[in-house]
Structures are given as C-alpha cells and as structure tokens.
PDB file of N, CA and C in Angstrom:
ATOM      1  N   UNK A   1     -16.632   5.148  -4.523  1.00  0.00           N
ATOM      2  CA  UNK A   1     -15.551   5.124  -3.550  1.00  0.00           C
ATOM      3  C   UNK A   1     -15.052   6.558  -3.384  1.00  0.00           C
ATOM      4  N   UNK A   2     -14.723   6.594  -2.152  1.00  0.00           N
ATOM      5  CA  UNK A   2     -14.802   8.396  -1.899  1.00  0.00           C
ATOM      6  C   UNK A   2     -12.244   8.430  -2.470  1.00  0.00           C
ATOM      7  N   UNK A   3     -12.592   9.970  -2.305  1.00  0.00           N
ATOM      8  CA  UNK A   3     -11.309  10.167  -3.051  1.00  0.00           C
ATOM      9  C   UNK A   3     -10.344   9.687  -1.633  1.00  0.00           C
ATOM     10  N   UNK A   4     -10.624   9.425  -0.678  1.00  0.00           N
ATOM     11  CA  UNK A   4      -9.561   8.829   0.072  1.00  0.00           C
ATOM     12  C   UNK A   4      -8.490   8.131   0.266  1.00  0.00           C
ATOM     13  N   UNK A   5     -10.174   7.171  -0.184  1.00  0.00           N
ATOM     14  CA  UNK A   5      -9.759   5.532  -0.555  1.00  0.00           C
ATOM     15  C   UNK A   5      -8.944   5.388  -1.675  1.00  0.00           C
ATOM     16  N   UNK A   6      -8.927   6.541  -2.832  1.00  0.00           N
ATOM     17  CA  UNK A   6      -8.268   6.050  -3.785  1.00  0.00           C
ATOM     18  C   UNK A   6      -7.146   6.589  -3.505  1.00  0.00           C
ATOM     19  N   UNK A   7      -6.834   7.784  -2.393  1.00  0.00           N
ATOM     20  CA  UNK A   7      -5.535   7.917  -1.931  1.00  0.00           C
ATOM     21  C   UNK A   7      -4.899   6.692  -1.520  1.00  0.00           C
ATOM     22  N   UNK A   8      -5.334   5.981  -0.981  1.00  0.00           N
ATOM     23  CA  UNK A   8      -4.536   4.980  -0.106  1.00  0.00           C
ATOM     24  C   UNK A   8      -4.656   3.843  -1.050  1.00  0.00           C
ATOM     25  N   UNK A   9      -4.962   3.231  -1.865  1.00  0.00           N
ATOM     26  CA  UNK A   9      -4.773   2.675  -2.607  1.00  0.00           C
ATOM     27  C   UNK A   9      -3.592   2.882  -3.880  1.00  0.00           C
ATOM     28  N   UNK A  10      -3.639   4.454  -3.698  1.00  0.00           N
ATOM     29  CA  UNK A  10      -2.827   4.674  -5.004  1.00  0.00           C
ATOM     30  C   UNK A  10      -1.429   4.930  -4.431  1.00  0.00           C
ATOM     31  N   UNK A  11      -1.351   5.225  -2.776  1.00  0.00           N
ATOM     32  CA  UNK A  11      -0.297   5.193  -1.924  1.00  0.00           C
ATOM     33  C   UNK A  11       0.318   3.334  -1.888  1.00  0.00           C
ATOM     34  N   UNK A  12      -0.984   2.626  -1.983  1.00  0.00           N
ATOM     35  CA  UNK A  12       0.177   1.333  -1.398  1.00  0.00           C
ATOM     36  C   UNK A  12       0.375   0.831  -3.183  1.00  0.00           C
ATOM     37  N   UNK A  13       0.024   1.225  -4.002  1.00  0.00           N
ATOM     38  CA  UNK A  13       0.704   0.734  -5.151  1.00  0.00           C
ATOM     39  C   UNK A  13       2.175   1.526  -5.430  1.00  0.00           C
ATOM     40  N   UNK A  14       2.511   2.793  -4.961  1.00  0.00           N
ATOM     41  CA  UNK A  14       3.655   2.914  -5.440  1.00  0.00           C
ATOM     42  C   UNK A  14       4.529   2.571  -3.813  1.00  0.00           C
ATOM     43  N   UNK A  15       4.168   1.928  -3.097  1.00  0.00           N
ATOM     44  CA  UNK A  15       4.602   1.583  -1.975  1.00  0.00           C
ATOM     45  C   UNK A  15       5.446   0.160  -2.971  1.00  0.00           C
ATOM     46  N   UNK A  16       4.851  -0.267  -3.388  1.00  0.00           N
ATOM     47  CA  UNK A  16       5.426  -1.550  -4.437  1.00  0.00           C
ATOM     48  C   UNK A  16       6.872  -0.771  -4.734  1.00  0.00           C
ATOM     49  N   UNK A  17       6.547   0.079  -5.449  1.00  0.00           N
ATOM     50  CA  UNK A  17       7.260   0.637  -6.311  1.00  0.00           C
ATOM     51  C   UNK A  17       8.933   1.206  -5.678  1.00  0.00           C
ATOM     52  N   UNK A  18       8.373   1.822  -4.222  1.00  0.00           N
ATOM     53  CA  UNK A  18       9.771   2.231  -3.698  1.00  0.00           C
ATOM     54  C   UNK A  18      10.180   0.828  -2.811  1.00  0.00           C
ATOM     55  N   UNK A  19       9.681  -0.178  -2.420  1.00  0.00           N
ATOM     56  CA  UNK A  19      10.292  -1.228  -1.793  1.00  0.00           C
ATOM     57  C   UNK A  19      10.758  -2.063  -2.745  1.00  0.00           C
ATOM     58  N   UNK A  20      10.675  -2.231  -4.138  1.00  0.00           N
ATOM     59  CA  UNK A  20      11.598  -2.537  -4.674  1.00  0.00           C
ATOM     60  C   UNK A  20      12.726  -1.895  -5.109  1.00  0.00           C
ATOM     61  N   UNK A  21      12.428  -0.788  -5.176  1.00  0.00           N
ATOM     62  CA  UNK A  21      13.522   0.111  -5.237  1.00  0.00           C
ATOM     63  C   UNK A  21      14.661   0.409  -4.421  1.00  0.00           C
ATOM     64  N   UNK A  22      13.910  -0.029  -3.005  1.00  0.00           N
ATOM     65  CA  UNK A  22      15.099   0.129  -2.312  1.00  0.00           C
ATOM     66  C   UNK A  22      16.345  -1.262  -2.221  1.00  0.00           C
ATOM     67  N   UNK A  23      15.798  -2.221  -3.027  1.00  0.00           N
ATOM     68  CA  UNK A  23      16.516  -2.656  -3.488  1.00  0.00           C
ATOM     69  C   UNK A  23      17.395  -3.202  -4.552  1.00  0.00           C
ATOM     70  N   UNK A  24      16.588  -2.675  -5.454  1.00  0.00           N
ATOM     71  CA  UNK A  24      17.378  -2.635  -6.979  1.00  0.00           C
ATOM     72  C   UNK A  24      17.865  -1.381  -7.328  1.00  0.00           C
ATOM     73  N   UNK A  25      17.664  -0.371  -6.827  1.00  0.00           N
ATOM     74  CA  UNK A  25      18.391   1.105  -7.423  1.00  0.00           C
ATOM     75  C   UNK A  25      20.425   0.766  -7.262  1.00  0.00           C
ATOM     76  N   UNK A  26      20.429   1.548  -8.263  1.00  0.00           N
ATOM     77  CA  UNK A  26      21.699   1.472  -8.560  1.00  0.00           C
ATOM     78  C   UNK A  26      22.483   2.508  -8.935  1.00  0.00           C
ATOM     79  N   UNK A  27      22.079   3.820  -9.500  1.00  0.00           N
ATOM     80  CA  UNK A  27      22.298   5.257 -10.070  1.00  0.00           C
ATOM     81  C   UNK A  27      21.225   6.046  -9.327  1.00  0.00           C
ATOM     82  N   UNK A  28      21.842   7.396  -9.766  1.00  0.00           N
ATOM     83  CA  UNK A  28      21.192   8.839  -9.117  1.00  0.00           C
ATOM     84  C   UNK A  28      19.766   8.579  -9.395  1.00  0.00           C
ATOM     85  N   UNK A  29      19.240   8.034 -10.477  1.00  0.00           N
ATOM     86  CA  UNK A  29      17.900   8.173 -11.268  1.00  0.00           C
ATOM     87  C   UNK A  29      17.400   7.205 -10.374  1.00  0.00           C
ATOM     88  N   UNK A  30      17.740   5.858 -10.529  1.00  0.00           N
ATOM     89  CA  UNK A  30      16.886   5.114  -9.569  1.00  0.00           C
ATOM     90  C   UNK A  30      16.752   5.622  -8.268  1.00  0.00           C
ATOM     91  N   UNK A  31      17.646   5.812  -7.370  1.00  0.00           N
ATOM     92  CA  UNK A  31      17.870   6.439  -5.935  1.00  0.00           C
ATOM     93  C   UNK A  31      16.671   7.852  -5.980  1.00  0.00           C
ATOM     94  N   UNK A  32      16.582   8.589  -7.126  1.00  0.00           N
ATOM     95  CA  UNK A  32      15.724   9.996  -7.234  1.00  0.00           C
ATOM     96  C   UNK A  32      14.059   9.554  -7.126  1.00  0.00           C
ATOM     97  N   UNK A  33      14.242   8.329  -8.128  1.00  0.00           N
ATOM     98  CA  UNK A  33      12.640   7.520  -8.320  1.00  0.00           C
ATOM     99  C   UNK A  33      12.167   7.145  -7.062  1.00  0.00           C
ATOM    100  N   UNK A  34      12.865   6.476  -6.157  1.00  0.00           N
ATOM    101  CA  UNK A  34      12.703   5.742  -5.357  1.00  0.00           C
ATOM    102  C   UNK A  34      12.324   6.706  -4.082  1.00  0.00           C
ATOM    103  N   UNK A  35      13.150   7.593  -4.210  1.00  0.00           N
ATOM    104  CA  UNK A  35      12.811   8.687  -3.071  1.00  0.00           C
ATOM    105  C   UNK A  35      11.295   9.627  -3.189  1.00  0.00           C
ATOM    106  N   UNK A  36      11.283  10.117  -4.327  1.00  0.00           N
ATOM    107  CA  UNK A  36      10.064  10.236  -4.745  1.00  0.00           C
ATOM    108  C   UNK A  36       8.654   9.590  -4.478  1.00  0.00           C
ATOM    109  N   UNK A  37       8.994   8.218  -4.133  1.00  0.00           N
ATOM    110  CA  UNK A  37       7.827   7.312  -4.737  1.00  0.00           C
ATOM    111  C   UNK A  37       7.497   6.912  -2.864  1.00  0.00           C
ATOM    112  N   UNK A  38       8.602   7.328  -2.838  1.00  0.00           N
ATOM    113  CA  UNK A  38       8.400   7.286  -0.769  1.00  0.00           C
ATOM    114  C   UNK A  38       7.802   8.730  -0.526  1.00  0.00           C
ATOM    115  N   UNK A  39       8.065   9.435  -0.466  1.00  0.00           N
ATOM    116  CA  UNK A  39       7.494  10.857  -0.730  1.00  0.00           C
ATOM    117  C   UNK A  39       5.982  10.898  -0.694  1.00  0.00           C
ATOM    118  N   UNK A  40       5.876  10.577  -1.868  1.00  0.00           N
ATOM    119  CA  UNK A  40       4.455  10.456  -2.810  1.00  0.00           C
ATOM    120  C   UNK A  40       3.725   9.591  -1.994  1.00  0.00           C
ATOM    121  N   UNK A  41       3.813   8.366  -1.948  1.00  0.00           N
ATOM    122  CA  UNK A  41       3.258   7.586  -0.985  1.00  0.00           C
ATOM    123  C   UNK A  41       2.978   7.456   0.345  1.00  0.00           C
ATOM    124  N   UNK A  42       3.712   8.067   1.025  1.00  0.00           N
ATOM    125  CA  UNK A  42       3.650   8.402   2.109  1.00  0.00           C
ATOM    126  C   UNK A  42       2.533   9.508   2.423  1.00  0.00           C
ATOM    127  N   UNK A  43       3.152  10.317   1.684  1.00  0.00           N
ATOM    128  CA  UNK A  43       1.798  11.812   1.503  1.00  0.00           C
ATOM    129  C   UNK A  43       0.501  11.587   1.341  1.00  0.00           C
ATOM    130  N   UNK A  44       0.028  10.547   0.642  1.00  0.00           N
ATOM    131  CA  UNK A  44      -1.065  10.204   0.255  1.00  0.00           C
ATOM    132  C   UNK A  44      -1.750   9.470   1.460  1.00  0.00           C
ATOM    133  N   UNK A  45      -0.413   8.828   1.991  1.00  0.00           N
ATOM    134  CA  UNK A  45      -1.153   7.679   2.820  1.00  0.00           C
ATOM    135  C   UNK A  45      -1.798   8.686   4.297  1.00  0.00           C
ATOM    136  N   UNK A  46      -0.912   9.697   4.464  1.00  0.00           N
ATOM    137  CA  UNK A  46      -1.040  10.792   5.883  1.00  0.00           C
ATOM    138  C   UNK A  46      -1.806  11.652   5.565  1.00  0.00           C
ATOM    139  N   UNK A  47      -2.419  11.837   4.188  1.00  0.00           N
ATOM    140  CA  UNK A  47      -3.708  12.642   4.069  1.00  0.00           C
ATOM    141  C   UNK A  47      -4.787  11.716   4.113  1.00  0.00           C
ATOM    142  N   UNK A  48      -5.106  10.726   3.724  1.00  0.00           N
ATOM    143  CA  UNK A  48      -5.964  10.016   3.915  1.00  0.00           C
ATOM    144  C   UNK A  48      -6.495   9.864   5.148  1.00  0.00           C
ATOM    145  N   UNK A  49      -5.443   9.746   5.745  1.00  0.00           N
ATOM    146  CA  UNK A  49      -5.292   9.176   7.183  1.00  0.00           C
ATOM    147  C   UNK A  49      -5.747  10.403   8.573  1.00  0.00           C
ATOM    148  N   UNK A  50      -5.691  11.567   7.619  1.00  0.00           N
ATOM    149  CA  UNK A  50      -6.603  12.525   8.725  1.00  0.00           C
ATOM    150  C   UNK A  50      -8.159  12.551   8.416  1.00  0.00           C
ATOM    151  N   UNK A  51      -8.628  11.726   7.360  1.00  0.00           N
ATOM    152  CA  UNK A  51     -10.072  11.709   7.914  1.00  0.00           C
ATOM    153  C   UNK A  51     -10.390  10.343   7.398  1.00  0.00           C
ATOM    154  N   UNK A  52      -9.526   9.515   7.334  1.00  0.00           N
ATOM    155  CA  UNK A  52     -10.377   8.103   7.709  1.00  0.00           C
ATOM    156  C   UNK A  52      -9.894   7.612   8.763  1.00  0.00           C
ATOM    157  N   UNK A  53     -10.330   6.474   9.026  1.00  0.00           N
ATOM    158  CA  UNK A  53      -9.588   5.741  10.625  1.00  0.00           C
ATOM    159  C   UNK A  53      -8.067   5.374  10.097  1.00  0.00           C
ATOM    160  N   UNK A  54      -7.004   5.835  11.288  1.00  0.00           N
ATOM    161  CA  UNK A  54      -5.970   5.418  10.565  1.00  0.00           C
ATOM    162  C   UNK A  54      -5.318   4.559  10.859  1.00  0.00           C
ATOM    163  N   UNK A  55      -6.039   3.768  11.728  1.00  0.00           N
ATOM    164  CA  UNK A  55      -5.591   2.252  11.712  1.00  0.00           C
ATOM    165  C   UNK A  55      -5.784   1.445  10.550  1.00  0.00           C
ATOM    166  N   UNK A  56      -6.741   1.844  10.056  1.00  0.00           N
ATOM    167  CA  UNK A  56      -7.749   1.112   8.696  1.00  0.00           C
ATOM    168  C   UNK A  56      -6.822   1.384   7.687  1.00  0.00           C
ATOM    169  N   UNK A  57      -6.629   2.833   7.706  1.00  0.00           N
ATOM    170  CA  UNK A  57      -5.594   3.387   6.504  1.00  0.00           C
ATOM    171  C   UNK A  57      -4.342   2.193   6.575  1.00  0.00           C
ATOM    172  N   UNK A  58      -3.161   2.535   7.450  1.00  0.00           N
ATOM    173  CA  UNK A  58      -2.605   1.551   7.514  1.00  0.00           C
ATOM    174  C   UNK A  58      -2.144   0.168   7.661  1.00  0.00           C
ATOM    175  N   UNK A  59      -3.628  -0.313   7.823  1.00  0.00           N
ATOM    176  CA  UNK A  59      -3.515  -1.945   7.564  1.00  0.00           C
ATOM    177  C   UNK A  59      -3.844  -1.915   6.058  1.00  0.00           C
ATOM    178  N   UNK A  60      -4.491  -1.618   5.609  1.00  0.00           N
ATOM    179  CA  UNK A  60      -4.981  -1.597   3.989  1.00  0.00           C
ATOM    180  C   UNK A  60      -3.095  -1.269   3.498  1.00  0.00           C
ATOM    181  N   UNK A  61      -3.058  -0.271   3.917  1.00  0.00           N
ATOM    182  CA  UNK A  61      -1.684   0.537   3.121  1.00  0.00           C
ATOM    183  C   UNK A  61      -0.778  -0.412   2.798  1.00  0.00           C
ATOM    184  N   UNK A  62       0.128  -1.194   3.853  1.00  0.00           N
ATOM    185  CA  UNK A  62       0.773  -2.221   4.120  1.00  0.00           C
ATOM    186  C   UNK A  62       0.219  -2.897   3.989  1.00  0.00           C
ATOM    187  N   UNK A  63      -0.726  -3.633   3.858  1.00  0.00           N
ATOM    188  CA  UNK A  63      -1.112  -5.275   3.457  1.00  0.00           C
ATOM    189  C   UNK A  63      -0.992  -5.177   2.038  1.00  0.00           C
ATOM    190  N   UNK A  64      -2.028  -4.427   1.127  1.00  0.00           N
ATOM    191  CA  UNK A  64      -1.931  -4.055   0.021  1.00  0.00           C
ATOM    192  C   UNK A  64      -0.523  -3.722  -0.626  1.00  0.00           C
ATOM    193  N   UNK A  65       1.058  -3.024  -0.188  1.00  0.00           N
ATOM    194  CA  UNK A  65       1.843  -2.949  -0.257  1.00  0.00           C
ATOM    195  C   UNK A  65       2.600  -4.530  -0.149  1.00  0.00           C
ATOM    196  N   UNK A  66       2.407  -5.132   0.371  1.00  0.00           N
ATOM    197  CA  UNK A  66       2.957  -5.988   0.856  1.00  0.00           C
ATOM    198  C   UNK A  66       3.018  -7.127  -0.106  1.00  0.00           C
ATOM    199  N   UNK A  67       1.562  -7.806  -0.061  1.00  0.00           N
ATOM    200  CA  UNK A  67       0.886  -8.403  -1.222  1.00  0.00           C
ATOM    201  C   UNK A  67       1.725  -7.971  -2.828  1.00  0.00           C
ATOM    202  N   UNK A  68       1.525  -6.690  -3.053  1.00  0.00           N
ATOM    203  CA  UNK A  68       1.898  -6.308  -4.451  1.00  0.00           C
ATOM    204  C   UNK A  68       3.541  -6.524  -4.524  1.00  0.00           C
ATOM    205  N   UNK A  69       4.063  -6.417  -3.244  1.00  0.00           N
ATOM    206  CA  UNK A  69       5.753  -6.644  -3.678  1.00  0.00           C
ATOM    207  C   UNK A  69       5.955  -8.153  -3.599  1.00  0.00           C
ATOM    208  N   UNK A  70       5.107  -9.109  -2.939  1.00  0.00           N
ATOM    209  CA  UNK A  70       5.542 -10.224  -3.208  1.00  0.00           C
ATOM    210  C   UNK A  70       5.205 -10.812  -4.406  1.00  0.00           C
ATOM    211  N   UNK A  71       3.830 -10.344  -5.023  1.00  0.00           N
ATOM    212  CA  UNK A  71       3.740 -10.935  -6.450  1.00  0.00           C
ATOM    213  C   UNK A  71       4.462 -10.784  -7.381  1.00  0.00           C
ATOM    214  N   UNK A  72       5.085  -9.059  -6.789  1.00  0.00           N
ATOM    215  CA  UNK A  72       5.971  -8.734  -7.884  1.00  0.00           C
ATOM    216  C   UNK A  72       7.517  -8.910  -8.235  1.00  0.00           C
ATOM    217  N   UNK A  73       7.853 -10.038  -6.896  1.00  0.00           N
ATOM    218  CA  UNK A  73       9.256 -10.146  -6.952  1.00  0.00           C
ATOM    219  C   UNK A  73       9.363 -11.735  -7.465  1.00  0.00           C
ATOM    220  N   UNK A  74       7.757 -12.278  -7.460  1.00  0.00           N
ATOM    221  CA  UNK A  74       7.431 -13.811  -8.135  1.00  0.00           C
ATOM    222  C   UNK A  74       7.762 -13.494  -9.561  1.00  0.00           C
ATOM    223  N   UNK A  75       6.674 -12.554  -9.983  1.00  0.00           N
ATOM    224  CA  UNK A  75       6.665 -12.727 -11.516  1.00  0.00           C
ATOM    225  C   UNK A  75       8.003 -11.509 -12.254  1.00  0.00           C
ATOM    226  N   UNK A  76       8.488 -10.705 -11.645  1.00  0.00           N
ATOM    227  CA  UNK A  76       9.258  -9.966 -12.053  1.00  0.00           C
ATOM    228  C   UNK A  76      11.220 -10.203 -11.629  1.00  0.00           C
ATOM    229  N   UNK A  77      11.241 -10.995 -10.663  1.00  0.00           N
ATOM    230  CA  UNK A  77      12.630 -10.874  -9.483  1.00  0.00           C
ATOM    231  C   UNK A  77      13.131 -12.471  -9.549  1.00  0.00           C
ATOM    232  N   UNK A  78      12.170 -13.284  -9.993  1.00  0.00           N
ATOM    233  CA  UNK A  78      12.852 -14.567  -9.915  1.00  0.00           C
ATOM    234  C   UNK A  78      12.530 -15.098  -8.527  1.00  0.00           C
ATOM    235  N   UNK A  79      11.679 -14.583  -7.814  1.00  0.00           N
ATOM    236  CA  UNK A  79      11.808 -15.155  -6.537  1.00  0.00           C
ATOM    237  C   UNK A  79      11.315 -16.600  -6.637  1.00  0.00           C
ATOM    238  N   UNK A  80      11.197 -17.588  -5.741  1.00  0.00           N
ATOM    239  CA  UNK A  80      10.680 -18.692  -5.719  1.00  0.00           C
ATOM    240  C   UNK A  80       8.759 -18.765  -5.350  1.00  0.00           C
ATOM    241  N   UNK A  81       8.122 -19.325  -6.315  1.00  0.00           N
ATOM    242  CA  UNK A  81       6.337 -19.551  -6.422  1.00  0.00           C
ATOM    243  C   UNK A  81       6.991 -20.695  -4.981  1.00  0.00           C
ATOM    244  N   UNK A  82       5.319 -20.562  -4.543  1.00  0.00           N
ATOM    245  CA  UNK A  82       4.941 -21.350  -3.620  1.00  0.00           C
ATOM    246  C   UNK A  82       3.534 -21.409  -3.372  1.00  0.00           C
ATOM    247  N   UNK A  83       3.214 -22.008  -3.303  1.00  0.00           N
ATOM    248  CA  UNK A  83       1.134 -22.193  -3.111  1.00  0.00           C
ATOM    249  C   UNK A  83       1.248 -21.530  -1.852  1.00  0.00           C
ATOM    250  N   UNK A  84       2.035 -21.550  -0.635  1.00  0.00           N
ATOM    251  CA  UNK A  84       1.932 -21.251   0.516  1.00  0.00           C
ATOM    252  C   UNK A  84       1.681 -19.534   0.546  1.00  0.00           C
ATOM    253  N   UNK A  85       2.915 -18.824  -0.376  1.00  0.00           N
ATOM    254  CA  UNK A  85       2.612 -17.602  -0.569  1.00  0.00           C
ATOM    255  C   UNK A  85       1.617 -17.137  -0.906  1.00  0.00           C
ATOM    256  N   UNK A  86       0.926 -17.952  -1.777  1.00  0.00           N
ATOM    257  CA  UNK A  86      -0.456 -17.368  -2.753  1.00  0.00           C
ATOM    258  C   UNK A  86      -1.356 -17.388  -1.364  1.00  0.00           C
ATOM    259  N   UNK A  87      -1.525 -18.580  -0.765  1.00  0.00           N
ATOM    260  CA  UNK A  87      -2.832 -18.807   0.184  1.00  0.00           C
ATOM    261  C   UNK A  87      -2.458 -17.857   1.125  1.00  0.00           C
ATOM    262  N   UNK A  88      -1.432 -17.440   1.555  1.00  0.00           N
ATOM    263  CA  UNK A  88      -1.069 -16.288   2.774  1.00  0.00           C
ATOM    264  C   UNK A  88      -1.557 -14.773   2.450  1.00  0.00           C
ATOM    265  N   UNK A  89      -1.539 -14.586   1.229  1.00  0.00           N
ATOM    266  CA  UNK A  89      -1.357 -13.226   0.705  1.00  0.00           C
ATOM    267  C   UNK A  89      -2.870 -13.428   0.343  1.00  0.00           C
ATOM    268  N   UNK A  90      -3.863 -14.244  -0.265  1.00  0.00           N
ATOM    269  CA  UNK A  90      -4.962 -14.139  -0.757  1.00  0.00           C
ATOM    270  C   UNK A  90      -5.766 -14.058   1.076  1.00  0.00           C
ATOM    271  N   UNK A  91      -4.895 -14.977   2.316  1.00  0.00           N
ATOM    272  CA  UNK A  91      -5.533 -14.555   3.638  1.00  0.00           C
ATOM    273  C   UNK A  91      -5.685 -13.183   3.475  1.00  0.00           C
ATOM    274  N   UNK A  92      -4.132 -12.426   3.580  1.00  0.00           N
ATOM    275  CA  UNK A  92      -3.900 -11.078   3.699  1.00  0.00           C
ATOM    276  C   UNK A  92      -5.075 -10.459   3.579  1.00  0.00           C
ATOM    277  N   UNK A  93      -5.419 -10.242   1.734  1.00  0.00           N
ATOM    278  CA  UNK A  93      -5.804  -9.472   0.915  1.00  0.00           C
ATOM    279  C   UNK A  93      -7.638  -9.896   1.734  1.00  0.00           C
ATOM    280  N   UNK A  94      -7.758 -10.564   2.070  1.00  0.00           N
ATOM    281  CA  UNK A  94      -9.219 -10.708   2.613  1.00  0.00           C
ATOM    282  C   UNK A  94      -9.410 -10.486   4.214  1.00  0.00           C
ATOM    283  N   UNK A  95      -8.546  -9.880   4.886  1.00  0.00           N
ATOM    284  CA  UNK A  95      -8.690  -9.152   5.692  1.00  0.00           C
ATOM    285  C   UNK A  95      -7.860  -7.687   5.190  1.00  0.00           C
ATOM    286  N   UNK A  96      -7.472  -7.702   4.433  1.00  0.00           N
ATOM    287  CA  UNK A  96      -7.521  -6.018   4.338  1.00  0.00           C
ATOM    288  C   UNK A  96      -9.028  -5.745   3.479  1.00  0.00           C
ATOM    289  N   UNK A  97      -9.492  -6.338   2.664  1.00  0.00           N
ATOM    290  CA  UNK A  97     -10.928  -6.210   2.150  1.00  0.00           C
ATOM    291  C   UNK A  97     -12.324  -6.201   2.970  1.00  0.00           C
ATOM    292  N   UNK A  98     -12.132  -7.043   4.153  1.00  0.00           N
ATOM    293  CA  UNK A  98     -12.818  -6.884   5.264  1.00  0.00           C
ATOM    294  C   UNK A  98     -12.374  -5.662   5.799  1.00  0.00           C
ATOM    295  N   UNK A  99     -11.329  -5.126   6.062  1.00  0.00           N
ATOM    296  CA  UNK A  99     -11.507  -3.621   6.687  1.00  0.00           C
ATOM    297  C   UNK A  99     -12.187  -2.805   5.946  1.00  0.00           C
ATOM    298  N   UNK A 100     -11.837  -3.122   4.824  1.00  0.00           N
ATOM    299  CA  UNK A 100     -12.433  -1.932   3.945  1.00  0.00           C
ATOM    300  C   UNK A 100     -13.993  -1.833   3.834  1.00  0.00           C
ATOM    301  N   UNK A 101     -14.540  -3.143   3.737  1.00  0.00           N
ATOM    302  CA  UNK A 101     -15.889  -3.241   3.941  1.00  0.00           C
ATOM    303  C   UNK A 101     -16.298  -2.869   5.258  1.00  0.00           C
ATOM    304  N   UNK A 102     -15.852  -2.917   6.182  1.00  0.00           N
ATOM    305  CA  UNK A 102     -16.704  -2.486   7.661  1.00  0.00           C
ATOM    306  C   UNK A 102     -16.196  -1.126   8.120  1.00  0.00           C
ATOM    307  N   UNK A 103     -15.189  -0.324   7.452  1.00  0.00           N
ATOM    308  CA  UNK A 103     -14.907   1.087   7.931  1.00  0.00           C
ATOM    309  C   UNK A 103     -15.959   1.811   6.799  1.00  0.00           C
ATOM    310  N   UNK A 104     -16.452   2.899   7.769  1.00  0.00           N
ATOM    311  CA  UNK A 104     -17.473   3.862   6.960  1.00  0.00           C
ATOM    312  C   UNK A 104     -16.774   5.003   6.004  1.00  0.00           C
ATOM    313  N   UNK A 105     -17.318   4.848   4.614  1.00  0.00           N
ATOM    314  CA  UNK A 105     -16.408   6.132   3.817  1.00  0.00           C
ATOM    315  C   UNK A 105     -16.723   7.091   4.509  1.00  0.00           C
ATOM    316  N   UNK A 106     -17.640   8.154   5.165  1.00  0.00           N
ATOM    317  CA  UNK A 106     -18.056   9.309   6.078  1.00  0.00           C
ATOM    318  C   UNK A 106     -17.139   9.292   6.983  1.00  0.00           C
ATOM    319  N   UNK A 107     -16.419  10.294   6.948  1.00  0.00           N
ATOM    320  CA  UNK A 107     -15.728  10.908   8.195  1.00  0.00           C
ATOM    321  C   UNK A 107     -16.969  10.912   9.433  1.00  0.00           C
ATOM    322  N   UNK A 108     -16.177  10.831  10.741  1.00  0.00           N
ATOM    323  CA  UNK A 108     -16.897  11.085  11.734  1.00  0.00           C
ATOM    324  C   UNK A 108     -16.804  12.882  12.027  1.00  0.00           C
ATOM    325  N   UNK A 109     -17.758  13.133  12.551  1.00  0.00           N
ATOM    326  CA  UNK A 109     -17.873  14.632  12.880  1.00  0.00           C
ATOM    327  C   UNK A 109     -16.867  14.686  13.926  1.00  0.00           C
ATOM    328  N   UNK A 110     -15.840  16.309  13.265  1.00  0.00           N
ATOM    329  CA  UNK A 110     -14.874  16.351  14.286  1.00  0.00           C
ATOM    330  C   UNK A 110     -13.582  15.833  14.075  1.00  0.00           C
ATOM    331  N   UNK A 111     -13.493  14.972  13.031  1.00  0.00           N
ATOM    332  CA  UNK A 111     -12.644  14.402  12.681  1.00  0.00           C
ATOM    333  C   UNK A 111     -11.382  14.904  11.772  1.00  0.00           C
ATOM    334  N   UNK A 112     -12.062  15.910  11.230  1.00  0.00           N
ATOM    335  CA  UNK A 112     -11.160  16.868  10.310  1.00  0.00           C
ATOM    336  C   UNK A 112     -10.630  18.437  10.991  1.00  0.00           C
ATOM    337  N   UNK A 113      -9.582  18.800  11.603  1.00  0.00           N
ATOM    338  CA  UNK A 113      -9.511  19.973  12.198  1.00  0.00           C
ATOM    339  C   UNK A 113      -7.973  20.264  12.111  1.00  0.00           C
TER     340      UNK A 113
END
C-alpha cells in the first residue's frame, strides 16, 4: 500500500479522535488535543489528496471517520447498540473498500504540480 493511503487512513482515525473531542473536551488540554488532531488530520487528508483522486480520498476519509466514531461512542459513550447500526456501517465500510479497490495507487501523469 503506497504511503498515501496510509495518510488517509491514519487521517480518518484521528478524525475519530477530534469528533469526539469536540464533544467531550472540557479544559485547555482537551480543547489543545482536539485542535491538534483536526490539524493533523486534516493535513494528512489534503496531502494525500494532491495525488490521489480526491473524491476517493474523501469518501474513504469520512466514511472511515464516521464508522470509527460510531463504534466508538457504542463501546466507549454509552450510546445505544442496534443491529441496524452495525448493518449500515458494515454497508458503509464496503463501499468505502470498494473505492479503495477500484482507485489506482499510481498517480496519473500530471497530477502532481
């Protein structure tokens, strides 16, 4: 897997990280983490995104983001389980896996400037 991909992957995991944050921070430290982790993520996701397709980038980014904050507000937040969530998010996660399988790791020529 080229280092892109693991940008944007490693962008929508702390994408988890600041959308919960933006709602549990409570002090300077959390508010500092949280800003950071938007920062960071973001950066990753807009370098990626100049040489892969960045539609691709950002459906992966956000789905993958998305997915990870709802599992994580199941098993971590108290939220309410539902089979409905699981089967929605396992849809999700298999069309963001289908993008990933049909976009080419190779930049197109021209693509980087």
């Amino acid at each position: 897997m080229n280092q892109n991909w693991v940008r944007v992957f490693v962008a929508a995991f702390l994408e988890i990280f600041w959308v919960i944050g933006l709602t549990h921070s409570y002090d300077f430290w959390t508010w500092t983490g949280t800003v950071i982790c938007i920062i960071v993520s973001n950066y990753l996701m807009i370098t990626a995104a100049q040489v892969l397709p960045a539609g691709t980038v950002y459906a992966i980014f956000v789905g993958l983001g998305t997915a990870g904050t709802v599992i994580a507000g199941i098993f971590f937040f108290g939220e309410a389980f539902k089979w409905e969530k699981i089967i929605l998010i396992a849809v999700l996660l298999s069309g963001v896996i289908g993008l990933k399988v049909v976009t080419p790791d190779k930049a197109e020529e021209g693509a980087e400037s």
